[in-house]
Each structure stands twice: as C-alpha cells, then as structure tokens.
Protein backbone atom coordinates (compact mmCIF):
# COMPACT_ATOMS: atom_id res chain seq x y z
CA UNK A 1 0.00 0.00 0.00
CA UNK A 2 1.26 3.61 -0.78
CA UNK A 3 1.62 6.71 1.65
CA UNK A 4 1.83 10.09 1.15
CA UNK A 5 3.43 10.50 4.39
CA UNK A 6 3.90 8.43 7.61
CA UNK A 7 3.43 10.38 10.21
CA UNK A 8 5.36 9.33 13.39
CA UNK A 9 5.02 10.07 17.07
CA UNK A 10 0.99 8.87 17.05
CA UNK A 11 1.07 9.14 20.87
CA UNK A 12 1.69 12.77 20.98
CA UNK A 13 -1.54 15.36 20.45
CA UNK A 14 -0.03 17.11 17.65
CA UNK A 15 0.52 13.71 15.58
CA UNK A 16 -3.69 13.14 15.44
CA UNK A 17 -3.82 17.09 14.28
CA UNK A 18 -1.21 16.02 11.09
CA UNK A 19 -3.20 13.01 10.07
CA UNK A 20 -6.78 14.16 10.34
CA UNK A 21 -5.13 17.49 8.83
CA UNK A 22 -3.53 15.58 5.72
CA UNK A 23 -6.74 12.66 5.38
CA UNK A 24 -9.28 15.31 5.20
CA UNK A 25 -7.56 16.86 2.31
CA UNK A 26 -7.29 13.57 -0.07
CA UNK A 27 -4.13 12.43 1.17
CA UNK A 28 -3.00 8.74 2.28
CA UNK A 29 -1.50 8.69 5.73
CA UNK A 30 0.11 6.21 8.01
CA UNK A 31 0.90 6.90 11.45
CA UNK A 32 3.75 4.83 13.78
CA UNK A 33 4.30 4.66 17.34
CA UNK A 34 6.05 2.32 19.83
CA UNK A 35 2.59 1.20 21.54
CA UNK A 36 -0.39 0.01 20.41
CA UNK A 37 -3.10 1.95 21.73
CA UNK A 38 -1.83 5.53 19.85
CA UNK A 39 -4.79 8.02 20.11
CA UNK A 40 -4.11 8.65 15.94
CA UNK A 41 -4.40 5.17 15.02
CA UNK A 42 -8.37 5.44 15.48
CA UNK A 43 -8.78 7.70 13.69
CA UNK A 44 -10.64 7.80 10.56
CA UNK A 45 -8.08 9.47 8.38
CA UNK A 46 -5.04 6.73 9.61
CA UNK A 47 -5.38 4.59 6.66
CA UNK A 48 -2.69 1.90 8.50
CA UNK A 49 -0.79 2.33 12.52
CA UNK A 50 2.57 0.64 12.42
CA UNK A 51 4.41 -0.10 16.09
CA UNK A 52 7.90 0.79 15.54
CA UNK A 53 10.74 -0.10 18.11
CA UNK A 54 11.17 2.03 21.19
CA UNK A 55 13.67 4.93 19.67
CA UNK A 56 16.48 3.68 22.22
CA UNK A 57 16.76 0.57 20.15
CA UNK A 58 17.64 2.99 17.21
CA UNK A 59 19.18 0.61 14.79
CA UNK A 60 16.20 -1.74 15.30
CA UNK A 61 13.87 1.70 15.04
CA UNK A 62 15.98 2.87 11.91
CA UNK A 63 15.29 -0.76 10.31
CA UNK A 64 11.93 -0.59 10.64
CA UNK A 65 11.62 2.56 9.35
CA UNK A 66 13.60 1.97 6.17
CA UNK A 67 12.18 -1.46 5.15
CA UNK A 68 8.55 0.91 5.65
CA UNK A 69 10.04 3.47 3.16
CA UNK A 70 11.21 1.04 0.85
CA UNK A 71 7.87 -0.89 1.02
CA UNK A 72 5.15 1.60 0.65
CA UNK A 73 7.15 5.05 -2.01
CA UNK A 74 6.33 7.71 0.76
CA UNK A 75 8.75 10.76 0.49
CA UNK A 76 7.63 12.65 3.41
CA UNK A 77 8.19 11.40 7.37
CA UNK A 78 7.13 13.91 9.83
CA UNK A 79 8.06 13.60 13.45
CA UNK A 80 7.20 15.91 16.56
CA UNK A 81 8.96 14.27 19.72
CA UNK A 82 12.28 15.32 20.65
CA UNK A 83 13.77 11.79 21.17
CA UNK A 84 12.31 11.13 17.96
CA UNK A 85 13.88 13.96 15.58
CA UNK A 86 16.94 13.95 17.74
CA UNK A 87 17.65 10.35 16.35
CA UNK A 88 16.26 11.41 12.86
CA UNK A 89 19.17 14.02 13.12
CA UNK A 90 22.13 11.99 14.50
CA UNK A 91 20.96 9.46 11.49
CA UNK A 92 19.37 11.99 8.56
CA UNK A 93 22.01 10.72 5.43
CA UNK A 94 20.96 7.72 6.29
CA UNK A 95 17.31 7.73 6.26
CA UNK A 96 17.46 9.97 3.35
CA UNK A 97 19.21 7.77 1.21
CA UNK A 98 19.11 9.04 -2.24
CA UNK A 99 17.26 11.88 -1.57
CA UNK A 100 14.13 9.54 -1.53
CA UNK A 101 12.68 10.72 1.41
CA UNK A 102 12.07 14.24 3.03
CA UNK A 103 12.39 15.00 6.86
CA UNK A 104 9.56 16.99 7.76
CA UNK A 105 12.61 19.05 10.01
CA UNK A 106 14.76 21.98 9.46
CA UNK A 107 18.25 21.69 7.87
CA UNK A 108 21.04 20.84 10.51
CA UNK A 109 22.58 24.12 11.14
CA UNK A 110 19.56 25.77 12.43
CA UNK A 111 17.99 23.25 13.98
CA UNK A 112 21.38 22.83 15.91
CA UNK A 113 21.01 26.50 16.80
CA UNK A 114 17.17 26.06 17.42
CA UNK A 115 17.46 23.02 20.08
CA UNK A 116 20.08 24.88 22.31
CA UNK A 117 19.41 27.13 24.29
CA UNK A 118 22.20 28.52 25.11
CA UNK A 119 22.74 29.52 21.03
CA UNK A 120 19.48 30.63 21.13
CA UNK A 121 19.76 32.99 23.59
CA UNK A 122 23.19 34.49 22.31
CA UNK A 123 21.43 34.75 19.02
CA UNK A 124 18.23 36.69 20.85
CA UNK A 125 20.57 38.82 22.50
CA UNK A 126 22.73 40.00 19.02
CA UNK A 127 19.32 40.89 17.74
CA UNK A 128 18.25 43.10 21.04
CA UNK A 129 15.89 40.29 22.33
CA UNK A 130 15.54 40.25 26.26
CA UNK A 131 16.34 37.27 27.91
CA UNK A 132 16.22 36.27 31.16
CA UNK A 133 18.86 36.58 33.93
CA UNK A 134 20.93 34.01 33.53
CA UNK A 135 23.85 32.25 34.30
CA UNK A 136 25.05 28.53 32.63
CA UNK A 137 26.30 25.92 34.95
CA UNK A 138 28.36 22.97 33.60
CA UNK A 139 29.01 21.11 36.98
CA UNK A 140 27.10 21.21 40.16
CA UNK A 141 29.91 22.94 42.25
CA UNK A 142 28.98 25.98 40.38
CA UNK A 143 25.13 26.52 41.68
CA UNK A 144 26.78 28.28 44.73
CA UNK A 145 28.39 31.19 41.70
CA UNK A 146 25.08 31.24 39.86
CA UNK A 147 22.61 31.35 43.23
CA UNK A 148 24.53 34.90 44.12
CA UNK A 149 24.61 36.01 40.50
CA UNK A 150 21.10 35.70 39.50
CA UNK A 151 19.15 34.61 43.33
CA UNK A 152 16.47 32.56 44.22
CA UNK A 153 13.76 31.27 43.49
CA UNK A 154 14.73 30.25 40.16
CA UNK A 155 14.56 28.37 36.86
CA UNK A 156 16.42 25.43 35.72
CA UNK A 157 16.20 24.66 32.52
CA UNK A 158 18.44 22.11 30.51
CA UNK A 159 20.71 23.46 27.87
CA UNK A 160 18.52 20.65 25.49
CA UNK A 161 14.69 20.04 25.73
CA UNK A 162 16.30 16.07 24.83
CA UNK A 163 19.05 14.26 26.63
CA UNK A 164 20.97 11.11 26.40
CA UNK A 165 23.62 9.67 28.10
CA UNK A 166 24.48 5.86 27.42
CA UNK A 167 22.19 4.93 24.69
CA UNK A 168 18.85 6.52 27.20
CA UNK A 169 17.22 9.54 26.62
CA UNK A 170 14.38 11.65 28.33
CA UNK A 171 12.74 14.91 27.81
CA UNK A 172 13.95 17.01 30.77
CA UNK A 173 11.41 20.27 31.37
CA UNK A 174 12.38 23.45 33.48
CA UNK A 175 12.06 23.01 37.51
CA UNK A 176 11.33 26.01 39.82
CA UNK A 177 13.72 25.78 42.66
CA UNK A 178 13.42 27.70 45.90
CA UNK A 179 16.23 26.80 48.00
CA UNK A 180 20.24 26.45 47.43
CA UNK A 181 19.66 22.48 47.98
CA UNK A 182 16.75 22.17 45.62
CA UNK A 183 19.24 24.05 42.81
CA UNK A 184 21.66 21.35 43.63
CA UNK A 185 19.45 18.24 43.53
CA UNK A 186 18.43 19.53 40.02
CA UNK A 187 21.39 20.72 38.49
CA UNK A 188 22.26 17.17 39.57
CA UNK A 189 19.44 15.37 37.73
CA UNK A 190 20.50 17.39 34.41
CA UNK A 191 23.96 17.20 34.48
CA UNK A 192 24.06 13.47 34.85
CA UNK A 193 22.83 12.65 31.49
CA UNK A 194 25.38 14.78 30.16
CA UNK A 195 23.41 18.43 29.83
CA UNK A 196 24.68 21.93 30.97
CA UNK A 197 21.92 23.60 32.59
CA UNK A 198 20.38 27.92 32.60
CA UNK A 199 20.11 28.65 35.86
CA UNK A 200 17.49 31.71 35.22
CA UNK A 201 15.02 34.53 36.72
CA UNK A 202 12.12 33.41 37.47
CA UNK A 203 8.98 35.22 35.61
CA UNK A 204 5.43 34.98 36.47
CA UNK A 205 3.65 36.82 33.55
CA UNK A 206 1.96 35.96 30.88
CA UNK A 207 2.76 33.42 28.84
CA UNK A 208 2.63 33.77 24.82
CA UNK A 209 3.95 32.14 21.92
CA UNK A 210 4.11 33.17 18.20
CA UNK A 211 4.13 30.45 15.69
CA UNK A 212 5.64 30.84 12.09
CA UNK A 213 5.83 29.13 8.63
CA UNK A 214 9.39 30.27 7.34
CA UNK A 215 10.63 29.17 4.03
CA UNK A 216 12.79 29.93 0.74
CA UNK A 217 13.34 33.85 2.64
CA UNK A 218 9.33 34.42 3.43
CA UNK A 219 6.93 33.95 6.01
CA UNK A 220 4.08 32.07 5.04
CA UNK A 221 1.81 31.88 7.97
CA UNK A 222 2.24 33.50 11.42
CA UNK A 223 -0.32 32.77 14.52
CA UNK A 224 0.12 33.58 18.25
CA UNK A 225 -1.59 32.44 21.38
CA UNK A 226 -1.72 32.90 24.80
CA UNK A 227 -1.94 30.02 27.67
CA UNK A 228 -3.65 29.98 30.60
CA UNK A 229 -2.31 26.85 32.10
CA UNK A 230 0.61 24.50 31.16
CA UNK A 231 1.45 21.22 32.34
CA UNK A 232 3.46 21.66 34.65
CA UNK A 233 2.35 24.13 36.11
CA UNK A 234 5.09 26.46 35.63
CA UNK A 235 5.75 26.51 32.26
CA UNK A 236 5.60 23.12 29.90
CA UNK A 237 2.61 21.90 27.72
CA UNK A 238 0.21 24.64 27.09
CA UNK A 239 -3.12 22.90 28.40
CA UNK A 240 -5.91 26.02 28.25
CA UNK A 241 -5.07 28.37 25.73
CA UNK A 242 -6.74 30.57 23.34
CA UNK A 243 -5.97 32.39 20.18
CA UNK A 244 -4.92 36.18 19.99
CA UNK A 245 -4.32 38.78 17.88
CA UNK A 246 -0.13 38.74 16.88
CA UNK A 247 1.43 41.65 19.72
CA UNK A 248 3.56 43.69 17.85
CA UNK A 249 6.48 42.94 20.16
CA UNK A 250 7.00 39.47 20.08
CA UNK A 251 6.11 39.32 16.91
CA UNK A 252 8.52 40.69 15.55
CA UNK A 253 11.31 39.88 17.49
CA UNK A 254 9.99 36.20 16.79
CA UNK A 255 9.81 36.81 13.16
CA UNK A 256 13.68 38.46 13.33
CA UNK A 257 15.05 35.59 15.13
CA UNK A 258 13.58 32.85 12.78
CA UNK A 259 15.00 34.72 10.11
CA UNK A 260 18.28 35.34 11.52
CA UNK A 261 18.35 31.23 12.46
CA UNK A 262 17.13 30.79 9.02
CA UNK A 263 14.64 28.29 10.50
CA UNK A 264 12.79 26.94 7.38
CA UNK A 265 9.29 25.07 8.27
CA UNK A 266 7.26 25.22 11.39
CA UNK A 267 8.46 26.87 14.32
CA UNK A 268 6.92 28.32 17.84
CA UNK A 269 8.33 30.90 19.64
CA UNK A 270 7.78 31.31 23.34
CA UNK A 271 7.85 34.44 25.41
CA UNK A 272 7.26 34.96 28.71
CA UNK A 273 6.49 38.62 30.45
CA UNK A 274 7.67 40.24 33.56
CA UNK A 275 5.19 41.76 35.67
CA UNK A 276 5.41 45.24 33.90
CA UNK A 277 4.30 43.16 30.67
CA UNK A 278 7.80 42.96 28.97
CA UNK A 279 8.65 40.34 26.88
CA UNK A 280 11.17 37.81 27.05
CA UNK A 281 12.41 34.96 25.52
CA UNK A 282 12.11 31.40 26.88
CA UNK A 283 12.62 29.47 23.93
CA UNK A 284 12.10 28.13 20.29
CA UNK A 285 10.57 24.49 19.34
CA UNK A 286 11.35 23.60 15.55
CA UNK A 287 8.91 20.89 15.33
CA UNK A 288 4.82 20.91 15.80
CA UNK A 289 3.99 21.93 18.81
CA UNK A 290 1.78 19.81 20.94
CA UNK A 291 -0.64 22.72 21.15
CA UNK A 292 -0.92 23.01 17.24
CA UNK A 293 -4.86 22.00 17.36
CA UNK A 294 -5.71 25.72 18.33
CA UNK A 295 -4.08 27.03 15.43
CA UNK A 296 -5.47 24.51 13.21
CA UNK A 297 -9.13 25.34 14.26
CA UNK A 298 -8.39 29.24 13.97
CA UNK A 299 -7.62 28.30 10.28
CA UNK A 300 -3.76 27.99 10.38
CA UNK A 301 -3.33 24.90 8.98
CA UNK A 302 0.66 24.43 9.64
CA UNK A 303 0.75 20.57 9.23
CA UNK A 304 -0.55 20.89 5.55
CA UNK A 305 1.78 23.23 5.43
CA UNK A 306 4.55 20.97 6.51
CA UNK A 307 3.63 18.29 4.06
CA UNK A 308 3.66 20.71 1.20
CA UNK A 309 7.19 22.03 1.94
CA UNK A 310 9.13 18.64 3.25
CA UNK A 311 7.07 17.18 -0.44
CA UNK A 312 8.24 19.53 -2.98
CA UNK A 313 4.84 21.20 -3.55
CA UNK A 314 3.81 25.19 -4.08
CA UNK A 315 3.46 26.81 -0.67
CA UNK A 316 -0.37 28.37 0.24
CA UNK A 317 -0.08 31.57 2.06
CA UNK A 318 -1.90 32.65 5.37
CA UNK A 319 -5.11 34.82 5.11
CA UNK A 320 -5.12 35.73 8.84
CA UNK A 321 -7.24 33.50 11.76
CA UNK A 322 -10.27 33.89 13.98
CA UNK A 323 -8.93 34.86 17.21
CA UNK A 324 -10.31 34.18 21.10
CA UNK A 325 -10.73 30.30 20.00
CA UNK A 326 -10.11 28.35 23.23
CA UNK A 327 -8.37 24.75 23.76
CA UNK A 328 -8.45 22.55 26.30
CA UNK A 329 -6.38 19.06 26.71
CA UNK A 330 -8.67 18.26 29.83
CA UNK A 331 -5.93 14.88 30.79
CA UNK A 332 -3.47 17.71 31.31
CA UNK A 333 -5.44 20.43 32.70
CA UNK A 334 -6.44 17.87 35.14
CA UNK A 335 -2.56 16.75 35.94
CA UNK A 336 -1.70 20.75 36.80
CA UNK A 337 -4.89 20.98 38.65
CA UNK A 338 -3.40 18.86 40.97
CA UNK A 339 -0.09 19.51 40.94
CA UNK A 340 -1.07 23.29 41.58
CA UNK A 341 -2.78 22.53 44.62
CA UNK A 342 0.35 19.78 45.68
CA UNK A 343 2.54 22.84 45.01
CA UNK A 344 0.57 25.33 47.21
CA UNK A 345 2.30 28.43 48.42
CA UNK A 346 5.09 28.13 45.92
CA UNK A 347 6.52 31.26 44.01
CA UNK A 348 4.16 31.43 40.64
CA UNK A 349 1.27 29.18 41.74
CA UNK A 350 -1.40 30.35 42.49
CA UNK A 351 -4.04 29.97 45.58
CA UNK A 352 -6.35 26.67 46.40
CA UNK A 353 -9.24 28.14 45.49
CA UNK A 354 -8.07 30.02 42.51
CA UNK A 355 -7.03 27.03 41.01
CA UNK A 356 -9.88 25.26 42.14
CA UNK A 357 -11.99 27.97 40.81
CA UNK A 358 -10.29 28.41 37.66
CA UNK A 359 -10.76 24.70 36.54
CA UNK A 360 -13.68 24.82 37.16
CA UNK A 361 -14.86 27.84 35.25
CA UNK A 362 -13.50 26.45 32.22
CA UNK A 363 -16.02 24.76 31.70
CA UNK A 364 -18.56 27.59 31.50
CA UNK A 365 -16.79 28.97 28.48
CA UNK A 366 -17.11 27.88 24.61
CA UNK A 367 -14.00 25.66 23.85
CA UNK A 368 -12.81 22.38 21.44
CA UNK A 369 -10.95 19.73 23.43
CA UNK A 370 -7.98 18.12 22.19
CA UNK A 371 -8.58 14.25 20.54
CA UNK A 372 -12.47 15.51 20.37
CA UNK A 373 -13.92 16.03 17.03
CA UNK A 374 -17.93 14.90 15.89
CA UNK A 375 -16.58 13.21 12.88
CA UNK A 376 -13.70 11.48 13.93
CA UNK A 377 -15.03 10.45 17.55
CA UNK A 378 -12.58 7.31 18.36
CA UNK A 379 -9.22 8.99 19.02
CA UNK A 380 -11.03 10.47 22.05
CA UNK A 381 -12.22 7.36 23.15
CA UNK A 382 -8.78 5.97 22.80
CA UNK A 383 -6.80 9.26 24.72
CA UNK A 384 -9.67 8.52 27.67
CA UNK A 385 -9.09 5.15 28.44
CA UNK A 386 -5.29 5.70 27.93
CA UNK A 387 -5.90 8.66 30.71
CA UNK A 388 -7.22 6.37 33.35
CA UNK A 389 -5.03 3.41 32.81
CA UNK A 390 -2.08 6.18 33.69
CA UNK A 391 -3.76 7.36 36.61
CA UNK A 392 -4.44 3.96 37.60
CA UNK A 393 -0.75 2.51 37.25
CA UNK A 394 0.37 6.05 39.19
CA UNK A 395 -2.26 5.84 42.20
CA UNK A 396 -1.15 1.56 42.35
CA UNK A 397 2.37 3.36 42.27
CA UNK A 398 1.79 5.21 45.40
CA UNK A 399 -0.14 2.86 47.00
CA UNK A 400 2.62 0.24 46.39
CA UNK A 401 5.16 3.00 47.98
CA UNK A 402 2.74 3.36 51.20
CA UNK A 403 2.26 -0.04 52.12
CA UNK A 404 5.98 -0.65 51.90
C-alpha cells in the first residue's frame, strides 16, 4: 500500500492534528508509534498504525523505518517528539538515502542553533531580544556562583529540551527551585545525562507564543496564542489556551530571530512577560507543537503546510485566523490541577481556590478539546481510556510506595 506521508510520534496530540489534517484533504497517511493503543491510530483518516521499536533501540527503530520506506514510495516522514527527531538528526544521510525521502525538520545548522538554548539565547541577544537573567552551569559545584549572581527562586532549565547519556534519553522540562539544595538536587538530575543547565530569573507573567511558517526567505503563515495553564504548572505543555491577535512585540522579534536562524518550516516561539508586561524569551521548538490543534481550528493549517514544503509542492499563504478560539487538553489540565494545589504556596502558583476555581470555570466557556472532534469520535475514546489506565498505574504506584 502507498503513503503520502507516515506520520510518526501517534502518541503525541499534535501527531492526530497532522493526520486528520492531511486525510481530510485527499491524502494517504500512516501513522507509527512504539505502543499500540496511539490516540491517531483510530482515527478515521489513519489509513494503516505501524508499532515501531522504542527509539532507544535505534538501529532496530531505523530498520523498521527503512524497510517501511522502501515498502510503501512515501517521500515525506514527519516527526514531533524530541527523542524522535533527535535520532532522525544523529541518522538523517541515512534515512534519506538518495534523496528519496524528506524530513519533515529543518536543515542541521539551524535546527542545531534552534534546540540549544544557550545559542538561542546568544542569538536573541545579538538581535536586542531580552532574555532572562541568567547564568550557565556545567558542573554542580557551580550553583553556589550562579545562586549569588542571579538569586532565588529560580529556573532550571536544561541546555537541550532532549538528553541522552548511554544509549537513554528523556525529555527534561524546566524546575522552579526555591532553595540552594533544591538548585543542587536539580542541576544534579540534568547534568548526569550529560546536559549543561540555565540557571534563570524566574517570571510569572503571561505566557505567549508566536508560531511561524518560514521558508525559501518568506513567512508564510504566522499565529500567536496565549496560555492559561501548562502542564506543569510552571511553564511546559500549554493545556488552556486561546488564540490572539499577533502583539507587535513578540512578533517581531519572533519573526527576526527565525530569520536570523534561518529556521525553514514550522516553528513556535515562546515568550514569557515580567510583571510590567515585557517580553522575554524562553525558547524556540522547531517541530509541531503539541498545542498546534488551536491554530489549526483558527484556520492555520501548519501541518498541511509541513507536508507541502518537506514534499516539494507550491506553498499556500496565510489569510489571517479567527482569534479568542479556546483549547483545552482536559488529561493535562487535570494533571496541573493537581499539581497546583500539591505545590501550594510556591513562588508562581497560584491559591487553592483560585485554582480550584479556575478549573472549574472552564467549563462555562465555549472551547474544542484536544482528541475531540464529531466526525472522527474514536481517538477520544482511545486518549480517555489511555488517561485512566495512567492514573491507575500512578495511584497503584503510590499505593505500592505506602504499604511498603
């Protein structure tokens, strides 16, 4: 059977978004994941799911995936986990043998600019960007230095979103730390799989991202957004979010720093405000972002757009997007729910009640759900039952911990 693209990663939110995204328009997709019970293999629009090897056994991983190629003709893979493109990227000649196949990605030199921070942020700063305090720690001994230069509480944030140290990988996401041995413990945790860490500022403001389609010099589609809540609670996952109008500041400086990067297909870039509402920047992702679906439903549709530019074909340009469309991916809304009120009476999070309260109104206001759609009902079916098996294995988890 032939493909027009496999798209891989069918776990992950934004993977459902690309195949119902590419079905709906005529095209034949596959979708691949390492379990079985992917939310995007329901769906209507997945004309086949494949299980692929877990990405840590990457030569069995990189098998499968070229005796796929070879079998079905597609030209265009498009990935949206880290662990995921990371491999693509340590393996892309490879995979691309004979120019056969497209990467949905970036070329290398930007996306190695892109994925590190630390570039990043020297890049930001050449261009007149604000970043955040900061100070980049290599080895534990020097939290001590970078407590007095920049204080406490703080951010840690890996140098890489995607780690890997011995063959295993994991996603490592910023921690607020409030004390000199909490900086330790997690400087620690980063710097073990082989990371340098930005010990930053902490900022409490708003939180707003500006996504762009950049190719051949031009900008072919530009949304922004604004989230409510993220998972965790202090900056991750957006989980509640709603479209906005671009702001003139970040988007621009967005737009000047994926130009500068030269950062060809689908990028977000995330900002993060003081509390005198001025900008600064937390970072870039160069792949789809998990909360593409709001963009999508505004009209932006950047995983078409993806498949056009990784396949060869003419580019469609943006005619603007409805804005104040809300999101919700209730699963994850629920998570920071509760880790808010576990976290109570730390810097950034709010009160008990507040977060009680502001669950709970979201549910009074007009809003799509992520995996939910009238005509392509199964996925959420799927997501749900994949929700309370996880919340079953963690409460068994603790229980397990008690008794002992």
């Amino acid at each position: 059977m032939a493909f027009d693209a496999l798209v891989l990663n069918a776990s992950l939110r934004q993977a459902l978004v690309t195949v119902r995204s590419l079905g709906r328009r005529g095209l034949r997709v596959a979708a691949a994941a390492t379990v079985r019970t992917a939310p995007a293999f329901s769906s209507r629009w997945c004309k086949q799911g494949f299980v692929f090897p877990p990405e840590d056994a990457s030569d069995a991983y990189l098998a499968r995936l070229e005796h796929w190629l070879d079998a079905t003709g597609a030209r265009t893979i498009i990935p949206s986990h880290d662990g995921t493109i990371a491999l693509l990227r340590q393996h892309r000649a490879r995979v691309d043998w004979g120019g056969k196949t497209r990467i949905a990605l970036a070329e290398e030199p930007a996306l190695a600019v892109a994925v590190n921070k630390e570039r990043t942020s020297a890049v930001a700063k050449r261009l007149g960007l604000r970043v955040p305090h900061e100070a980049v720690i290599r080895d534990v001994d020097d939290v001590p230095a970078a407590v007095n230069e920049v204080g406490l509480p703080a951010v840690i944030k890996p140098g890489e979103s995607w780690l890997s140290n011995g063959g295993h990988g994991a996603r490592v996401g910023p921690q607020l730390v409030v004390t000199r041995a909490e900086a330790r413990r997690a400087v620690e945790e980063v710097t073990r799989l082989g990371g340098f860490v930005l010990f930053q500022q902490l900022l409490t403001g708003r939180r707003e991202a500006v996504s762009f389609f950049f190719a051949n010099g031009a900008i072919y589609a530009r949304f922004a957004q604004w989230a409510i809540r993220t998972h965790p609670p202090l900056g991750g996952t957006s989980v509640v979010r709603q479209s906005i109008a671009i702001p003139s500041d970040i988007g621009s400086q967005g737009e000047a720093l994926v130009r500068e990067i030269n950062l060809e297909g689908y990028s977000e870039v995330e900002f993060r405000r003081d509390a005198a509402g001025v900008p600064y920047l937390m970072e870039i992702n160069p792949r789809l972002s998990a909360s593409i679906e709001v963009a999508v439903r505004a009209g932006v549709d950047f995983p078409y757009l993806l498949y056009q530019w990784a396949s060869g074909r003419a580019l469609e340009r943006g005619n603007g997007y409805r804005i104040g469309g809300w999101m919700r991916h209730l699963g994850g809304d629920i998570e920071t729910t509760i880790d808010s009120l576990q976290q109570h009476g730390r810097p950034g999070i709010p009160p008990r009640m507040r977060t009680i309260m502001s669950f709970g109104a979201s549910f009074l206001k007009p809003m799509g759900y992520d995996y939910f759609d009238w005509k392509d009902p199964l996925p959420a079916a799927s997501a749900t039952a994949g929700f309370i098996r996880a919340t079953l294995r963690r409460l068994g988890s603790r229980l397990r911990k008690t008794l002992l």
